[in-house]
PDB file of N, CA and C in Angstrom:
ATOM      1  N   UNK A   1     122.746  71.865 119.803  1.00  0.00           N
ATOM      2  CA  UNK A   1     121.493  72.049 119.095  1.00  0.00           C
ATOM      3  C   UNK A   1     121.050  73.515 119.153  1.00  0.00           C
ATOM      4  N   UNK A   2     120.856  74.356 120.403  1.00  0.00           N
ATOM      5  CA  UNK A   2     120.780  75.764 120.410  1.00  0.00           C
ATOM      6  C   UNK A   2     121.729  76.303 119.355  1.00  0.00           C
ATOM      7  N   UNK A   3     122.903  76.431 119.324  1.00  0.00           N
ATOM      8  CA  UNK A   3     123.861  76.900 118.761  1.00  0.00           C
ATOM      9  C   UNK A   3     123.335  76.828 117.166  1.00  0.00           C
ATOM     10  N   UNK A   4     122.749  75.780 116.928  1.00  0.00           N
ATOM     11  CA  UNK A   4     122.747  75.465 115.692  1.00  0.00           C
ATOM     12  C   UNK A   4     121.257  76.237 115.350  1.00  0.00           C
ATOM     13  N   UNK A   5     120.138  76.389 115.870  1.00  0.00           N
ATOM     14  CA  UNK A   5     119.346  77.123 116.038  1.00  0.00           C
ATOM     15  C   UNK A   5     119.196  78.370 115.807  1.00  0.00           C
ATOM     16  N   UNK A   6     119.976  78.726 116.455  1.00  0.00           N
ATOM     17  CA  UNK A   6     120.780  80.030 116.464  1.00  0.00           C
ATOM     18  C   UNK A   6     121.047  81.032 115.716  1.00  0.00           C
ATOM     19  N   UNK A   7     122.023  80.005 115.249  1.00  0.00           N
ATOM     20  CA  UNK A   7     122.996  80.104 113.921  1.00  0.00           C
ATOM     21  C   UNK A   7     121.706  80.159 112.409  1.00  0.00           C
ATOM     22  N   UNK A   8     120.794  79.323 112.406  1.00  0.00           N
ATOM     23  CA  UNK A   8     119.755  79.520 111.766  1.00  0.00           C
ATOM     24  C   UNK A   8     119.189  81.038 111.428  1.00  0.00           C
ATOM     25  N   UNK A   9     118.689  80.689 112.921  1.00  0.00           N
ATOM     26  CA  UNK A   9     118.173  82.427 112.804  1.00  0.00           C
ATOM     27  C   UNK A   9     118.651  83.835 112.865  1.00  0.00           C
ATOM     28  N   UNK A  10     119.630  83.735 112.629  1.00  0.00           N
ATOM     29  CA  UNK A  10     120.724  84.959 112.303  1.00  0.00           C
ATOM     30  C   UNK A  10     121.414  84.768 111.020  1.00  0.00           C
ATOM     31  N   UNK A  11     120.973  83.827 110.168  1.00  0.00           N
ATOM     32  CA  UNK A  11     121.166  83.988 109.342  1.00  0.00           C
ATOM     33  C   UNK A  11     120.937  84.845 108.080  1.00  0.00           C
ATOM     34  N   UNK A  12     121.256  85.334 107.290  1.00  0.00           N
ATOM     35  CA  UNK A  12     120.070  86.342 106.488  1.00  0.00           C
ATOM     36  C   UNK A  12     120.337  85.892 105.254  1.00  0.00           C
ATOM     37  N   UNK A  13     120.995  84.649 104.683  1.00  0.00           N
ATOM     38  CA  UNK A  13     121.269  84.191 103.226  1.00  0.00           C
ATOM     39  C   UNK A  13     120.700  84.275 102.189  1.00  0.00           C
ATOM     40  N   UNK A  14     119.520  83.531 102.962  1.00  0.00           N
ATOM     41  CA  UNK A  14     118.211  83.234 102.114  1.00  0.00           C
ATOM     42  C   UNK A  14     117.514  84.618 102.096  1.00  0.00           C
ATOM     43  N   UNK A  15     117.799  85.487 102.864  1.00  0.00           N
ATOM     44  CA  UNK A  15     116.632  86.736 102.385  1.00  0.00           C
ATOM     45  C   UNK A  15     116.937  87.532 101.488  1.00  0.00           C
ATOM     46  N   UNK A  16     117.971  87.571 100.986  1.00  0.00           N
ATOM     47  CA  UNK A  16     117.659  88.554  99.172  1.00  0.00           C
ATOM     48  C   UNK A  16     117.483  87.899  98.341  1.00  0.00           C
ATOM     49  N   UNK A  17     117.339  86.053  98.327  1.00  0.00           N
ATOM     50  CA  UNK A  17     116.650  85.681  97.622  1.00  0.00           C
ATOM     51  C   UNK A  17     115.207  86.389  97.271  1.00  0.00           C
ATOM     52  N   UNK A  18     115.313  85.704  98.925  1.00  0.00           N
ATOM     53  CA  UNK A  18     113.305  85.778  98.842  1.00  0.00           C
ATOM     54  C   UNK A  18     112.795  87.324  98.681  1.00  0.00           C
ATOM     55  N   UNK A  19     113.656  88.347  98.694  1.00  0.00           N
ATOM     56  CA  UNK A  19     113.336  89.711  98.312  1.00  0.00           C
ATOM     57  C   UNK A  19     113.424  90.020  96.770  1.00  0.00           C
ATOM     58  N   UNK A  20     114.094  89.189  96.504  1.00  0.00           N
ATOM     59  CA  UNK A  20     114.012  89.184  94.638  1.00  0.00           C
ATOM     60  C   UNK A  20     112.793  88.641  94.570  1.00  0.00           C
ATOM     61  N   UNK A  21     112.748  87.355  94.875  1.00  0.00           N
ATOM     62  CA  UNK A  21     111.795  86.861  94.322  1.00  0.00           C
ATOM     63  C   UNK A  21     109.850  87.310  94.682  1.00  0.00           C
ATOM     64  N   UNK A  22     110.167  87.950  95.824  1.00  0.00           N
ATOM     65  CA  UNK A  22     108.980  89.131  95.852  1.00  0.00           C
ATOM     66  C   UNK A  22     108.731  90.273  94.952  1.00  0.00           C
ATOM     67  N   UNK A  23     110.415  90.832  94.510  1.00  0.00           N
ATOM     68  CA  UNK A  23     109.768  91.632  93.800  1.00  0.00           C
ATOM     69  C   UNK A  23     108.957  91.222  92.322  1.00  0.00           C
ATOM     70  N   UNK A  24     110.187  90.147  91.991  1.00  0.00           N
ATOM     71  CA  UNK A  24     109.632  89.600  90.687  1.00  0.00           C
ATOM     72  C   UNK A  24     107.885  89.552  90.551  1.00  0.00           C
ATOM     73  N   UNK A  25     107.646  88.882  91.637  1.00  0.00           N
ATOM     74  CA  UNK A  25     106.320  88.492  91.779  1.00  0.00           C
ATOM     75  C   UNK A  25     105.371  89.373  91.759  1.00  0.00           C
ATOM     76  N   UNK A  26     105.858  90.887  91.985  1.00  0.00           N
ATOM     77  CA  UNK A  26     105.341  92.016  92.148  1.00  0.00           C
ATOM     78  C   UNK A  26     105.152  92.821  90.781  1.00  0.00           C
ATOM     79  N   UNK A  27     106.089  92.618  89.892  1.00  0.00           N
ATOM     80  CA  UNK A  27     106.410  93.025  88.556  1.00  0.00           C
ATOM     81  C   UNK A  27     105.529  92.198  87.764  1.00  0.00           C
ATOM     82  N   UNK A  28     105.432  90.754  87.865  1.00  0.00           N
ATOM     83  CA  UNK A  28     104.574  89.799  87.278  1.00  0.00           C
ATOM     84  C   UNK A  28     103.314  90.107  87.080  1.00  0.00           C
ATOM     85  N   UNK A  29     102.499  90.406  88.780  1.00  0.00           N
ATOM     86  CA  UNK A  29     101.384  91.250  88.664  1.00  0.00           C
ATOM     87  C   UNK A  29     101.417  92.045  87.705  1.00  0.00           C
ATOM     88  N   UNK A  30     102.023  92.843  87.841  1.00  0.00           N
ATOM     89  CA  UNK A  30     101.714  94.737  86.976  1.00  0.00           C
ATOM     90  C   UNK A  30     101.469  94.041  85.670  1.00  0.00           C
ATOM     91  N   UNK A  31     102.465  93.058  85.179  1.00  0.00           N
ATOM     92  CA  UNK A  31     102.492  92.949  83.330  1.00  0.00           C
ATOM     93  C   UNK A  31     100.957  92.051  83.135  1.00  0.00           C
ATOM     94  N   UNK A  32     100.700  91.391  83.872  1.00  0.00           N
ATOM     95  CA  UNK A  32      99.295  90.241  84.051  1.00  0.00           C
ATOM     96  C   UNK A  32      98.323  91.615  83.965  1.00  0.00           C
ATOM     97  N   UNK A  33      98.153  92.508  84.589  1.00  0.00           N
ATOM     98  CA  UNK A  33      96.898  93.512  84.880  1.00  0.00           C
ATOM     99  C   UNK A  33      97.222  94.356  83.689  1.00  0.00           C
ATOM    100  N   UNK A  34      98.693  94.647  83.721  1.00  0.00           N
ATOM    101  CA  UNK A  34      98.330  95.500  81.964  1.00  0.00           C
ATOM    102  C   UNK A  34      97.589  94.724  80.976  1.00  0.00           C
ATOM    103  N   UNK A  35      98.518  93.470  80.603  1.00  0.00           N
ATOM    104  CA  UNK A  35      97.861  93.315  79.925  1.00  0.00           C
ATOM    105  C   UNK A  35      96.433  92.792  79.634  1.00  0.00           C
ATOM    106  N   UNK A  36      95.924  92.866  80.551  1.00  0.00           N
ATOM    107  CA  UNK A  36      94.677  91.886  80.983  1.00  0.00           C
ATOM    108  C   UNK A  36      93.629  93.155  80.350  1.00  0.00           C
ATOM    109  N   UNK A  37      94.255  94.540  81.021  1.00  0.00           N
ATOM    110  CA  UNK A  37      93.245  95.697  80.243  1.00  0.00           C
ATOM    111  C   UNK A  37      93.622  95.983  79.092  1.00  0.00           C
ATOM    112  N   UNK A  38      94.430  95.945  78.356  1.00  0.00           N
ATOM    113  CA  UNK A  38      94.972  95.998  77.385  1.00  0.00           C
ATOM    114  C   UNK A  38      94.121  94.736  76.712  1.00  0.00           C
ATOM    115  N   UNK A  39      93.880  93.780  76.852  1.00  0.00           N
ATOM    116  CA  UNK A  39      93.245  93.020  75.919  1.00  0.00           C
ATOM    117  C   UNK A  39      91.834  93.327  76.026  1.00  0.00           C
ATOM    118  N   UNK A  40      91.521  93.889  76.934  1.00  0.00           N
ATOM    119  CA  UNK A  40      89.773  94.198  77.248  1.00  0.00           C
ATOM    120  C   UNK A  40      89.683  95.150  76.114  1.00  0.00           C
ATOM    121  N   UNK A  41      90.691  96.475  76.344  1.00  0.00           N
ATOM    122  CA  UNK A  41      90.333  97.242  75.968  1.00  0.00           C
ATOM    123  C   UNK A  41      90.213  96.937  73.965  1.00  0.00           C
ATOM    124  N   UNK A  42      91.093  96.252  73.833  1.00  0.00           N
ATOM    125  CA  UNK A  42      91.312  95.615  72.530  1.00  0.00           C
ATOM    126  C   UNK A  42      90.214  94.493  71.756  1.00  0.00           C
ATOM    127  N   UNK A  43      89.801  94.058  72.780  1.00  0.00           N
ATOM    128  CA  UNK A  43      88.793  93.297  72.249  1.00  0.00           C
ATOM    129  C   UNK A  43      87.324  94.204  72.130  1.00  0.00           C
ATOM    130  N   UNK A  44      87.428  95.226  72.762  1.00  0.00           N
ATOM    131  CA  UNK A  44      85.696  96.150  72.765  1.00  0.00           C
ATOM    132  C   UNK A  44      86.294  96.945  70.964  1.00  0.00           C
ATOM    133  N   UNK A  45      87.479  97.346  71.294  1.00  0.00           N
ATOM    134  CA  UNK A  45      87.390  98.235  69.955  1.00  0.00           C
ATOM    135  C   UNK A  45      87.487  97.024  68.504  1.00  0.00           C
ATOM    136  N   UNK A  46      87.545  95.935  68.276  1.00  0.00           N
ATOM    137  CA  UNK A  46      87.182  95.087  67.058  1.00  0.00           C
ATOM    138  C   UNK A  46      85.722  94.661  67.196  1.00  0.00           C
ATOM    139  N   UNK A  47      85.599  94.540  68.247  1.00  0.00           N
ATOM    140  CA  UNK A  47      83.582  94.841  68.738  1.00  0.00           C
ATOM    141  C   UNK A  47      83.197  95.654  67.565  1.00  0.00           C
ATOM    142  N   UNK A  48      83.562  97.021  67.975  1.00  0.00           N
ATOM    143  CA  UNK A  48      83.005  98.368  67.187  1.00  0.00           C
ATOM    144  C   UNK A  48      83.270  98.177  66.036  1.00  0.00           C
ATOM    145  N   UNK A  49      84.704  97.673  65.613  1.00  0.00           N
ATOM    146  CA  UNK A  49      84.838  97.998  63.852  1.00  0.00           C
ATOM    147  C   UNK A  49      84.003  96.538  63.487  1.00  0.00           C
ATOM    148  N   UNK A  50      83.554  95.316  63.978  1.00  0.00           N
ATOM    149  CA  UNK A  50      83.161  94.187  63.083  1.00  0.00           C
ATOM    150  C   UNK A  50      81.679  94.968  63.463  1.00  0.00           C
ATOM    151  N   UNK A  51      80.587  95.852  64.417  1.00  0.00           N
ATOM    152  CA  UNK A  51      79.772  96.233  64.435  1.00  0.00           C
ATOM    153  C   UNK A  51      79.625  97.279  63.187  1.00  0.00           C
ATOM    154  N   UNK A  52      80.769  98.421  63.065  1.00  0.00           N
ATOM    155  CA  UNK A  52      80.228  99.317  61.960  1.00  0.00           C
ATOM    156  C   UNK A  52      80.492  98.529  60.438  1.00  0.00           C
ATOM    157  N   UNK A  53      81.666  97.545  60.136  1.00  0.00           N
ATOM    158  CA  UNK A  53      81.335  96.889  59.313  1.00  0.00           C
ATOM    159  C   UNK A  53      80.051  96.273  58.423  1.00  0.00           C
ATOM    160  N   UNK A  54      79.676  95.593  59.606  1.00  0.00           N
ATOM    161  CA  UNK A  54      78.457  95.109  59.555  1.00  0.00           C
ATOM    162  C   UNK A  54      77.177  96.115  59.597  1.00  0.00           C
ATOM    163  N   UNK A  55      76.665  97.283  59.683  1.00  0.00           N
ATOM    164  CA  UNK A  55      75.935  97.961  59.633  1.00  0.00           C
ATOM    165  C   UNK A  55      76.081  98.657  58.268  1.00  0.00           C
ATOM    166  N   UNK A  56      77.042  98.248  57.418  1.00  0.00           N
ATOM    167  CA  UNK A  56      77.415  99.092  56.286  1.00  0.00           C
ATOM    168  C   UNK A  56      77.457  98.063  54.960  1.00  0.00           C
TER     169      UNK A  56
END
């Protein structure tokens, strides 16, 4: 049972999984926050043009 324990924890198989899959998760962020300002910023400027539209 030690042995096998062991053998567990010296393993490192599973960790460039889980280092991909951190980074992914890390990259995911960035594109979520771009575009998240990217739509802010997109939605204030059709604000302005349906505002000067409308004033005209």
């Amino acid at each position: 049972m030690r042995a096998v324990i062991l053998s567990v924890l010296a393993s490192e198989k599973g960790a460039t999984a889980v280092e991909y899959g951190l980074i992914l998760s890390l990259i995911v962020l960035a594109i979520v926050g771009g575009v998240s300002q990217l739509a802010s910023s997109t939605v204030g400027m059709w604000d302005n043009v349906s505002a000067e539209v409308n004033n005209h």
